[in-house]
C-alpha atoms as a PDB file:
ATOM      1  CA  UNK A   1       1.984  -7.309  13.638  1.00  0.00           C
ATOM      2  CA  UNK A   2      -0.718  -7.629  11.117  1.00  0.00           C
ATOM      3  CA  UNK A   3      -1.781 -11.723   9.768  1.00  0.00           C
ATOM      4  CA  UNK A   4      -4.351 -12.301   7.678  1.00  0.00           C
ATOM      5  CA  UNK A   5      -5.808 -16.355   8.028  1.00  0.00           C
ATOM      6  CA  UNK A   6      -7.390 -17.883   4.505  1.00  0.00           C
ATOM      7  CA  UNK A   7      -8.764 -14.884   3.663  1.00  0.00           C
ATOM      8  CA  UNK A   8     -12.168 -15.401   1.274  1.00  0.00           C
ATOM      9  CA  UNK A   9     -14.235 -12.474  -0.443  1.00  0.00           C
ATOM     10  CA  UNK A  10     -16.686 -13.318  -2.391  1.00  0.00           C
ATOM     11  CA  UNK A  11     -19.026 -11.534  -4.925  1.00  0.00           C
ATOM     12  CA  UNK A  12     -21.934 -14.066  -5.965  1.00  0.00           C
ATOM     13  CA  UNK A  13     -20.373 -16.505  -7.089  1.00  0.00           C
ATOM     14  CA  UNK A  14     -16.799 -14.597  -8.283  1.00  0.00           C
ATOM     15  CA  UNK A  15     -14.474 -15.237  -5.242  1.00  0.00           C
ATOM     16  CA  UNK A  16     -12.079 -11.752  -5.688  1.00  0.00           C
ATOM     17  CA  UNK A  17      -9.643 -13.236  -2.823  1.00  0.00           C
ATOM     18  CA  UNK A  18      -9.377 -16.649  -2.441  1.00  0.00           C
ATOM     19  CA  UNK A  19      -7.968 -18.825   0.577  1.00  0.00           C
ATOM     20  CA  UNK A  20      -5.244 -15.695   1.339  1.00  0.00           C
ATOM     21  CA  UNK A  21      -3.014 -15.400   4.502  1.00  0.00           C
ATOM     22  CA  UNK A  22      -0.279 -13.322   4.864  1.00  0.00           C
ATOM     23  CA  UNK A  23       1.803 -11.734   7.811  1.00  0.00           C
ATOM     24  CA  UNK A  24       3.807  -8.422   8.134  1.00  0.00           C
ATOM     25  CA  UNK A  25       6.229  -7.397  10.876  1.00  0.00           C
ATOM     26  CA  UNK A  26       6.785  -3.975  12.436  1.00  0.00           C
ATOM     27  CA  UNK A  27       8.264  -1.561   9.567  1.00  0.00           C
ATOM     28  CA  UNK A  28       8.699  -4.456   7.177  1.00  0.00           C
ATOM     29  CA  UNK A  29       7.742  -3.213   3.464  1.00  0.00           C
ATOM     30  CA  UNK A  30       5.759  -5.641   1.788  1.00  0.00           C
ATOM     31  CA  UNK A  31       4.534  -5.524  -1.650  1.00  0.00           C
ATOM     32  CA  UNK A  32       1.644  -7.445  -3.547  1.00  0.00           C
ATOM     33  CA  UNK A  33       2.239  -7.722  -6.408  1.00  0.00           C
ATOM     34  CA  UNK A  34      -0.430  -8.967  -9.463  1.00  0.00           C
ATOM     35  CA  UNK A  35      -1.852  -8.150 -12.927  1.00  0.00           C
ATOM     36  CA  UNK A  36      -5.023  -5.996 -12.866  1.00  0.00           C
ATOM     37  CA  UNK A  37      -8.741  -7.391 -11.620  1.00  0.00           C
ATOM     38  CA  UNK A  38      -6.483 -10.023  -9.800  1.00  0.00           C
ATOM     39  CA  UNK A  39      -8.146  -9.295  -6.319  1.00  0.00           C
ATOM     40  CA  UNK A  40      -5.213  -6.820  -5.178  1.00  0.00           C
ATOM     41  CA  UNK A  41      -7.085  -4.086  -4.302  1.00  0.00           C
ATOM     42  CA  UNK A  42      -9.728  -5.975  -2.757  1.00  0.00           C
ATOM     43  CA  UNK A  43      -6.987  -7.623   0.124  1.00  0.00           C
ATOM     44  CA  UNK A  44      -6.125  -4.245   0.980  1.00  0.00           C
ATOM     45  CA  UNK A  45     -10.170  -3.117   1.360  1.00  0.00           C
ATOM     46  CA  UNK A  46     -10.475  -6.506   3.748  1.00  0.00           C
ATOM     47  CA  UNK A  47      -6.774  -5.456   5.570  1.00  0.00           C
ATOM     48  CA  UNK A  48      -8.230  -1.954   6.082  1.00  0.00           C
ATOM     49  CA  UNK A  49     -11.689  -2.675   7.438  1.00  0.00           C
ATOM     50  CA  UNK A  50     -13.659  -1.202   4.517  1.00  0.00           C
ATOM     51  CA  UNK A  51     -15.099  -4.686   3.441  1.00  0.00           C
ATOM     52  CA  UNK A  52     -16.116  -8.040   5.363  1.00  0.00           C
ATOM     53  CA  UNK A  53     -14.444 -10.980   4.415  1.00  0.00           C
ATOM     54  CA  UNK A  54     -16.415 -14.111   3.452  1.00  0.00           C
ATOM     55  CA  UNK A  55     -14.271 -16.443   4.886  1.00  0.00           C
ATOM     56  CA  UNK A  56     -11.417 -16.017   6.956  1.00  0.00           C
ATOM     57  CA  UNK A  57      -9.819 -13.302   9.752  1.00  0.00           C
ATOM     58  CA  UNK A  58      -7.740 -10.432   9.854  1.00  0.00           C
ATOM     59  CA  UNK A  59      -5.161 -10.023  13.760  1.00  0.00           C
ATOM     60  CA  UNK A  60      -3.992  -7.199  14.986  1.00  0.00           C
ATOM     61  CA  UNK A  61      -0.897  -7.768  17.237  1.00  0.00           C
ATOM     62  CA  UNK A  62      -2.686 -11.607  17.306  1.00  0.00           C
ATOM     63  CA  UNK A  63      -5.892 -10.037  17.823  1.00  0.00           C
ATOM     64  CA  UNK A  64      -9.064 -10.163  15.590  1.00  0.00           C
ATOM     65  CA  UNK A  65     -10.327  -7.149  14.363  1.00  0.00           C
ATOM     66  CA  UNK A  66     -12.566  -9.019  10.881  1.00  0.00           C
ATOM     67  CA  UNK A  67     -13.662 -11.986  10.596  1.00  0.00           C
ATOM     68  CA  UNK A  68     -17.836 -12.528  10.357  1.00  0.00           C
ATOM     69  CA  UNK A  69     -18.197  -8.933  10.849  1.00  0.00           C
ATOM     70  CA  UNK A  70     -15.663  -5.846  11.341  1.00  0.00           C
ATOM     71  CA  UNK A  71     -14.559  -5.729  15.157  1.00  0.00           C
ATOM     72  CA  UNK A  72     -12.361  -2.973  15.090  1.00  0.00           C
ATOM     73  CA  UNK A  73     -13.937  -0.320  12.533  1.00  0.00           C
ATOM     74  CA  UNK A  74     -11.481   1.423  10.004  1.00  0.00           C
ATOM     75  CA  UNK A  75     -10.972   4.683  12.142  1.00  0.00           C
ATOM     76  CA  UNK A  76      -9.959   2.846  15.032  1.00  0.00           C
ATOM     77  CA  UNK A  77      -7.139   0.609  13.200  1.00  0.00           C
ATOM     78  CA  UNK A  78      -4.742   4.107  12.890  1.00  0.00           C
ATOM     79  CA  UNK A  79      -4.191   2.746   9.262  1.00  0.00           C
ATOM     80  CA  UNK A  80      -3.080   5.503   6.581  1.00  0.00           C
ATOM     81  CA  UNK A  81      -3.967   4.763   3.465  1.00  0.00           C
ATOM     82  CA  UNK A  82      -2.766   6.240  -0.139  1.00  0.00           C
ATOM     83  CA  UNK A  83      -4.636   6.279  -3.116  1.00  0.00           C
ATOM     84  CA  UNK A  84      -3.830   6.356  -7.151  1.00  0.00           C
ATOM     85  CA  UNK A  85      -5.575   9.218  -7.499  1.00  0.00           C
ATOM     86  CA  UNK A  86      -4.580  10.964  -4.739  1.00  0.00           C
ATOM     87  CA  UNK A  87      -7.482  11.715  -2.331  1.00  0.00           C
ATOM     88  CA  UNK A  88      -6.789  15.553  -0.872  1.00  0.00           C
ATOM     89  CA  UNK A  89      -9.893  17.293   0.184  1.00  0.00           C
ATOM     90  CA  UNK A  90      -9.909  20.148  -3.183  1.00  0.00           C
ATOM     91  CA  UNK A  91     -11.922  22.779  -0.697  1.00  0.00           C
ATOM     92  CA  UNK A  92      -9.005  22.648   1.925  1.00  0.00           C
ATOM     93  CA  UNK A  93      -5.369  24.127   1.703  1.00  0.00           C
ATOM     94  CA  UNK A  94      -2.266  21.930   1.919  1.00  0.00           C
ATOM     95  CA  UNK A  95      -1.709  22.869   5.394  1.00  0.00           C
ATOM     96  CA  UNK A  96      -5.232  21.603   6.254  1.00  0.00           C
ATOM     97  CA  UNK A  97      -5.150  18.510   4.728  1.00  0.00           C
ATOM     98  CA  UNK A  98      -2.000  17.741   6.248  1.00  0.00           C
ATOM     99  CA  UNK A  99      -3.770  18.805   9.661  1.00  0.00           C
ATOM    100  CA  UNK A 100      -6.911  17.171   9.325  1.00  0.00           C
ATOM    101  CA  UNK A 101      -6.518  13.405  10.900  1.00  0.00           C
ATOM    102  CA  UNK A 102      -4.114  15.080  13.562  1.00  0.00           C
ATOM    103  CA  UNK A 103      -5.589  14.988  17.262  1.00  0.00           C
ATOM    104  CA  UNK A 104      -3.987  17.649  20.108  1.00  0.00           C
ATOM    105  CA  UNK A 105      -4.197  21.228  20.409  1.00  0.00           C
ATOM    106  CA  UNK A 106      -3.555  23.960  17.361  1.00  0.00           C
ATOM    107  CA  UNK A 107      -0.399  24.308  18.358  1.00  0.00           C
ATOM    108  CA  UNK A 108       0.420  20.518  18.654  1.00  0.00           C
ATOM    109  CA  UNK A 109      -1.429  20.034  15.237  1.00  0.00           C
ATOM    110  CA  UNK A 110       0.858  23.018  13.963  1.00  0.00           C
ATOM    111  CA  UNK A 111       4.207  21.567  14.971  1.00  0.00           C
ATOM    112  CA  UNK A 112       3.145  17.826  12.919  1.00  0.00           C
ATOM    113  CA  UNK A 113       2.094  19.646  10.142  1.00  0.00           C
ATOM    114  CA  UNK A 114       5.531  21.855   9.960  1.00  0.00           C
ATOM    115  CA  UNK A 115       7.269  18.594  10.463  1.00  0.00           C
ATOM    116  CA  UNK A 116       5.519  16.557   7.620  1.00  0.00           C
ATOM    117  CA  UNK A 117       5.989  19.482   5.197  1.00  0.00           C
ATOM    118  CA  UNK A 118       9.926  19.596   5.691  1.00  0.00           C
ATOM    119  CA  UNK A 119      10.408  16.089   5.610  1.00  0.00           C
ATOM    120  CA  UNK A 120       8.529  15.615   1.908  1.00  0.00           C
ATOM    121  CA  UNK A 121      10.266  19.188   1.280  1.00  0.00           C
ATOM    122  CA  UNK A 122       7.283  21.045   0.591  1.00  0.00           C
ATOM    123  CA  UNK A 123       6.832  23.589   3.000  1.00  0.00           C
ATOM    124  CA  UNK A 124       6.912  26.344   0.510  1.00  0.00           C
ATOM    125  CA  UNK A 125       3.429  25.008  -0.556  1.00  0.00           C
ATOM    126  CA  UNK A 126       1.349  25.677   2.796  1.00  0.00           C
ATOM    127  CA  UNK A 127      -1.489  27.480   1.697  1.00  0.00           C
ATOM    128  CA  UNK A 128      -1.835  26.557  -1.843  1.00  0.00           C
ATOM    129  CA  UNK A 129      -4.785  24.618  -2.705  1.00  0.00           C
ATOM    130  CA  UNK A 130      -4.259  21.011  -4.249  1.00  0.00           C
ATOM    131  CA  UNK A 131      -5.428  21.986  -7.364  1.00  0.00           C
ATOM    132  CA  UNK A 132      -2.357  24.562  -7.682  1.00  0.00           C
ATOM    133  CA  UNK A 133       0.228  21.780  -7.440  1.00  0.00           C
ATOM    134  CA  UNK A 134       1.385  18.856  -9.816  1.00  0.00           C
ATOM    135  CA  UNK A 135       0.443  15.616  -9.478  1.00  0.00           C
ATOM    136  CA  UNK A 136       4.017  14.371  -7.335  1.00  0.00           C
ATOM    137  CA  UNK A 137       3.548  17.161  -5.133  1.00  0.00           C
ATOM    138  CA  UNK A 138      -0.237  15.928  -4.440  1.00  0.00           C
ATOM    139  CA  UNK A 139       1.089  12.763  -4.044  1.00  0.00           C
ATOM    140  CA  UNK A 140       3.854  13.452  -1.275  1.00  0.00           C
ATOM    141  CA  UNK A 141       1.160  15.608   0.139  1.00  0.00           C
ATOM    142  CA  UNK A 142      -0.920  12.240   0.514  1.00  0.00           C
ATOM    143  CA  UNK A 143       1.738  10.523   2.145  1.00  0.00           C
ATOM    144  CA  UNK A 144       2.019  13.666   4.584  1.00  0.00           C
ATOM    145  CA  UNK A 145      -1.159  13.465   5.157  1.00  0.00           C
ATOM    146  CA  UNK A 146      -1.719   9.808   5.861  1.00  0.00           C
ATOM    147  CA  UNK A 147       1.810   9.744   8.515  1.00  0.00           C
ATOM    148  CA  UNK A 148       0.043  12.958  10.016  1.00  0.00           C
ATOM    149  CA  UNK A 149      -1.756  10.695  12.686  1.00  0.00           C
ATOM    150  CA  UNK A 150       1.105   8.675  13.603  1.00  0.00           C
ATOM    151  CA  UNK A 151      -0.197   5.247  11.876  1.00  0.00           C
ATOM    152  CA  UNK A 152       0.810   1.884  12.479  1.00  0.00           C
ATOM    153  CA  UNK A 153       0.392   0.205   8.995  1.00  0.00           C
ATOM    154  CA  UNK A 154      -0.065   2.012   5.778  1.00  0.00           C
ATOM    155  CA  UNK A 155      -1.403   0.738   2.836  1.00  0.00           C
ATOM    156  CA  UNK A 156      -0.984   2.183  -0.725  1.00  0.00           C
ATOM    157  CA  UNK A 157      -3.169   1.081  -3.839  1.00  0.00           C
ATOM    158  CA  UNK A 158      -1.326   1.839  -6.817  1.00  0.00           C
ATOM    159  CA  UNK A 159       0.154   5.071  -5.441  1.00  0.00           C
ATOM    160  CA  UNK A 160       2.596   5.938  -8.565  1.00  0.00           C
ATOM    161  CA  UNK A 161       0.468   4.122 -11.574  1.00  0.00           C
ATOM    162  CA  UNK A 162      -0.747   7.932 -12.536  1.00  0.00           C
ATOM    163  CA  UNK A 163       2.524   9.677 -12.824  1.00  0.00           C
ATOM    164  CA  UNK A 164       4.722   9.859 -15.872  1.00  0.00           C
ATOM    165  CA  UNK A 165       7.792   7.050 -15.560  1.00  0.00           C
ATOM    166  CA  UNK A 166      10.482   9.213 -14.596  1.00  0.00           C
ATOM    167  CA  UNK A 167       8.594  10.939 -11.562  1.00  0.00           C
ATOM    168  CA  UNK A 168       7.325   7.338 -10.666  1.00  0.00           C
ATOM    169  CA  UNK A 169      10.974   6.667 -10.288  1.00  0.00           C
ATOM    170  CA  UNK A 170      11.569   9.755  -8.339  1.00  0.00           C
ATOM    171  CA  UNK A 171       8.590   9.300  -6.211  1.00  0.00           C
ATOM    172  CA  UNK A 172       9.370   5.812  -5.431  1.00  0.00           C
ATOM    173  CA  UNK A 173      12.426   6.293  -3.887  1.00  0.00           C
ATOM    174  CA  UNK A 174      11.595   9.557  -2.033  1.00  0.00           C
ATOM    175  CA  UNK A 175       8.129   8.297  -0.648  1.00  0.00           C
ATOM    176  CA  UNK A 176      10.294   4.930   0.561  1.00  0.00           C
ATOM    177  CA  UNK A 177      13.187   7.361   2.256  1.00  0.00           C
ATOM    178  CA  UNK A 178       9.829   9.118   4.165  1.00  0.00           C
ATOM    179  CA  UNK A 179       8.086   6.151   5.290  1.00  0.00           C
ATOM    180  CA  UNK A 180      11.533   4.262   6.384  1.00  0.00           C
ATOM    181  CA  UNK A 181      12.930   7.835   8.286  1.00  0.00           C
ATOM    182  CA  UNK A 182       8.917   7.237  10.062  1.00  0.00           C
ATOM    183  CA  UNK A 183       9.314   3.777  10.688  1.00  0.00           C
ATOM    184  CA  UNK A 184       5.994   2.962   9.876  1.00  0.00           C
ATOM    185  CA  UNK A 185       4.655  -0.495   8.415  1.00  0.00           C
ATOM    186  CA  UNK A 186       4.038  -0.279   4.353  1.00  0.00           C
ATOM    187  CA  UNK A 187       1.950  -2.491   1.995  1.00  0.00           C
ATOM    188  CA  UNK A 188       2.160  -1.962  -1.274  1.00  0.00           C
ATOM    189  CA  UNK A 189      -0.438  -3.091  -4.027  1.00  0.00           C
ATOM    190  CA  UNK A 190       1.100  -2.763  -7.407  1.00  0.00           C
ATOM    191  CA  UNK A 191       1.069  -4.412 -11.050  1.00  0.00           C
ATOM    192  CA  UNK A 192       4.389  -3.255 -11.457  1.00  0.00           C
ATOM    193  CA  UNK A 193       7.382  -5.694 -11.749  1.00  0.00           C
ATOM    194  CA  UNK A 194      10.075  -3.574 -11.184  1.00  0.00           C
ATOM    195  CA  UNK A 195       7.931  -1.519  -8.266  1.00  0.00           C
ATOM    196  CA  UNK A 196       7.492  -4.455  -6.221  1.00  0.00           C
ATOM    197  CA  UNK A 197      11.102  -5.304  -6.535  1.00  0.00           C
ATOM    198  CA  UNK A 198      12.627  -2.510  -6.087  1.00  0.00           C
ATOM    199  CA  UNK A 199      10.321  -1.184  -3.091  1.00  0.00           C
ATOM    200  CA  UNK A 200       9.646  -3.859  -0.670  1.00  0.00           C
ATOM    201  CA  UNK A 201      11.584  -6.470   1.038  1.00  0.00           C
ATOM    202  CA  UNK A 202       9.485  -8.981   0.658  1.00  0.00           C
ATOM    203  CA  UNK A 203       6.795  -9.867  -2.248  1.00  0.00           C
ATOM    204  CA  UNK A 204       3.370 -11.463  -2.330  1.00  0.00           C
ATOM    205  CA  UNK A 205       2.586 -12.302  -5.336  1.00  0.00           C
ATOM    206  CA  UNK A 206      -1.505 -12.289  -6.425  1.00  0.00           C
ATOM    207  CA  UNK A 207      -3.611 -14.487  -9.616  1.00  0.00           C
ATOM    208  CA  UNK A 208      -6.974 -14.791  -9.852  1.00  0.00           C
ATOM    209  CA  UNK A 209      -7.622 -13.868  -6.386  1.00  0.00           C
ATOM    210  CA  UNK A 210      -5.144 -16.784  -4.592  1.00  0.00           C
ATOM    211  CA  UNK A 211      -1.472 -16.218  -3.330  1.00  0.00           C
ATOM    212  CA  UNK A 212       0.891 -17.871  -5.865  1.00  0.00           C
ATOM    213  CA  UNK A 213       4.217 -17.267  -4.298  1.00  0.00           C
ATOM    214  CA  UNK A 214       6.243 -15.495  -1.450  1.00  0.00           C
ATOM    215  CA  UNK A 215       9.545 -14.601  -0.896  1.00  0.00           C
ATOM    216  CA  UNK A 216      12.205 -12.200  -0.831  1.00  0.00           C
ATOM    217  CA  UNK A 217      12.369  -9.806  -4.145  1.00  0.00           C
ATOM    218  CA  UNK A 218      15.533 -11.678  -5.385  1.00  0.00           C
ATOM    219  CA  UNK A 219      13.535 -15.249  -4.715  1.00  0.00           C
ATOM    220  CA  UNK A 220      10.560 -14.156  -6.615  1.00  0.00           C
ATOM    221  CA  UNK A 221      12.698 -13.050  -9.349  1.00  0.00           C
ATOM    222  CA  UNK A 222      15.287 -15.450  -9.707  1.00  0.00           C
ATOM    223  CA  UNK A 223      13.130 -18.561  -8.456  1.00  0.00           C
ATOM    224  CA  UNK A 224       9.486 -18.534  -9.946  1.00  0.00           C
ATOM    225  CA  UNK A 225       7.721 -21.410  -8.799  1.00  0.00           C
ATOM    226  CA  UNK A 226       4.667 -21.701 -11.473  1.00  0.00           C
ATOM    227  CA  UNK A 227       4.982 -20.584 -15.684  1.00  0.00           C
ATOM    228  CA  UNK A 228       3.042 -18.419 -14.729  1.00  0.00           C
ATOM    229  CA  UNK A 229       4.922 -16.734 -12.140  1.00  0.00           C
ATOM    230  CA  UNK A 230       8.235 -16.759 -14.403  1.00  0.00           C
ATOM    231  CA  UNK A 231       6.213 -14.968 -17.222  1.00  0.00           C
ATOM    232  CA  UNK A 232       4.676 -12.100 -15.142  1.00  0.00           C
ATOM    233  CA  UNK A 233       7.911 -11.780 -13.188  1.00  0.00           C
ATOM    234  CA  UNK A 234      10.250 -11.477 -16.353  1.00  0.00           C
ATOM    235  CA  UNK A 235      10.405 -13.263 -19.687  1.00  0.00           C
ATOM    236  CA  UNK A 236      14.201 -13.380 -18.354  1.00  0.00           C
ATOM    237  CA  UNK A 237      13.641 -16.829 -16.160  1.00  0.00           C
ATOM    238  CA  UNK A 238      12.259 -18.354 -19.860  1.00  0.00           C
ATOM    239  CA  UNK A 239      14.527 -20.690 -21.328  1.00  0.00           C
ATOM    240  CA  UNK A 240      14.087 -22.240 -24.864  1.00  0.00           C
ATOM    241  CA  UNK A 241      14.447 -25.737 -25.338  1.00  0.00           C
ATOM    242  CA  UNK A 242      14.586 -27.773 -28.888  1.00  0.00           C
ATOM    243  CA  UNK A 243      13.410 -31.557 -28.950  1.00  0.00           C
ATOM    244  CA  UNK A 244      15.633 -33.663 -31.332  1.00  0.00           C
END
């Protein structure tokens, strides 16, 4: 579905993604996974369309749409994206947030928006405004809002990092329940072990801008292939050793 081929972005002479390809299948949950400033954020930016990459392409069902310059702009990839921080429109009701990526008739936008609000269980909240509702009710408001237009991909920057731990918990697993019942395509870009783990079925995982391992969750955990790897992943996979 989507590939990206030795991906390059460079600032000056500080190269934030370095040499990067990657592919994702349809519905397959992927996470990257990386400790901050590692270049994370920036892959997702190139993936989405809202930066150029240096070096390298981004394929669309094996067609390009970036390489030397964006082919297929951002609002034409139908990718939903979800943000750390959340993202509503403050001036607009829940309803209308929800509504307002939706194309069709009021009635057709009506009947998504009903639909989106039962399935994150928030229909009671309609007509509140975003600043009337906590922070994991924004947040499965954001994922509402980004499945509103029927996406193929969506990509999530750090979705839970500003929620307390236990709600990340509960948020994890509801927002992954929602976006498996849609069957839509997820990346995920986290610095959280246990988040990438637990979310995705398969892990990328990011250093200093260059892909350092793949592989299935249980691989990545059980089966580091650098130091490095084995001491971000878990200080689990160290072993000591004595020298007689």
């Amino acid at each position: 579905m989507i590939e990206c081929r030795n991906l390059t972005k460079s600032y000056g002479v500080l190269e934030a993604v370095s040499d990067f390809s990657l592919h994702l299948e349809e519905h397959e949950f992927l996470s990257i996974l990386g400790p901050s400033g590692c270049g994370k954020s920036t892959l997702l930016r190139l993936i989405a369309g809202l930066e150029v990459p240096s070096k390298g392409q981004v394929l669309l069902e094996k067609r390009e749409i970036s390489g030397k310059k964006i082919i297929l702009p951002p609002e034409r990839r139908k990718f939903g994206m979800i943000f750390q921080d959340f993202a509503l429109f403050p001036h607009l009701s829940i309803e209308k947030n929800i509504a307002y990526g939706v194309s069709g008739s009021r009635s057709e936008k009506q009947k998504r928006v009903v639909e989106l609000l039962k399935l994150v269980s928030l229909q009671h909240l309609a007509s509140k405004m975003p600043h009337q509702i906590s922070g994991g009710e924004q947040q499965r408001i954001a994922v509402a809002r980004s499945l509103a237009p029927r996406p193929r991909l969506i990509l999530m920057d750090e979705p839970f990092s500003n929620l307390d731990y236990q709600l990340r918990l509960q948020l994890r697993r509801e927002i992954r329940g929602i976006l498996k019942h849609e069957g839509v395509a997820t990346i995920l870009v986290t610095h959280d072990q246990v988040e990438a783990i637990t979310f995705s079925e398969r892990v990328l995982l990011m250093h200093k801008g260059k892909l350092v391992q793949a592989g299935t969750p249980k691989e990545i955990y059980q089966q580091p292939q650098t130091l490095w790897a084995s001491s971000f992943v878990g200080e689990a996979n160290h072993l000591s050793v004595e020298w007689e």
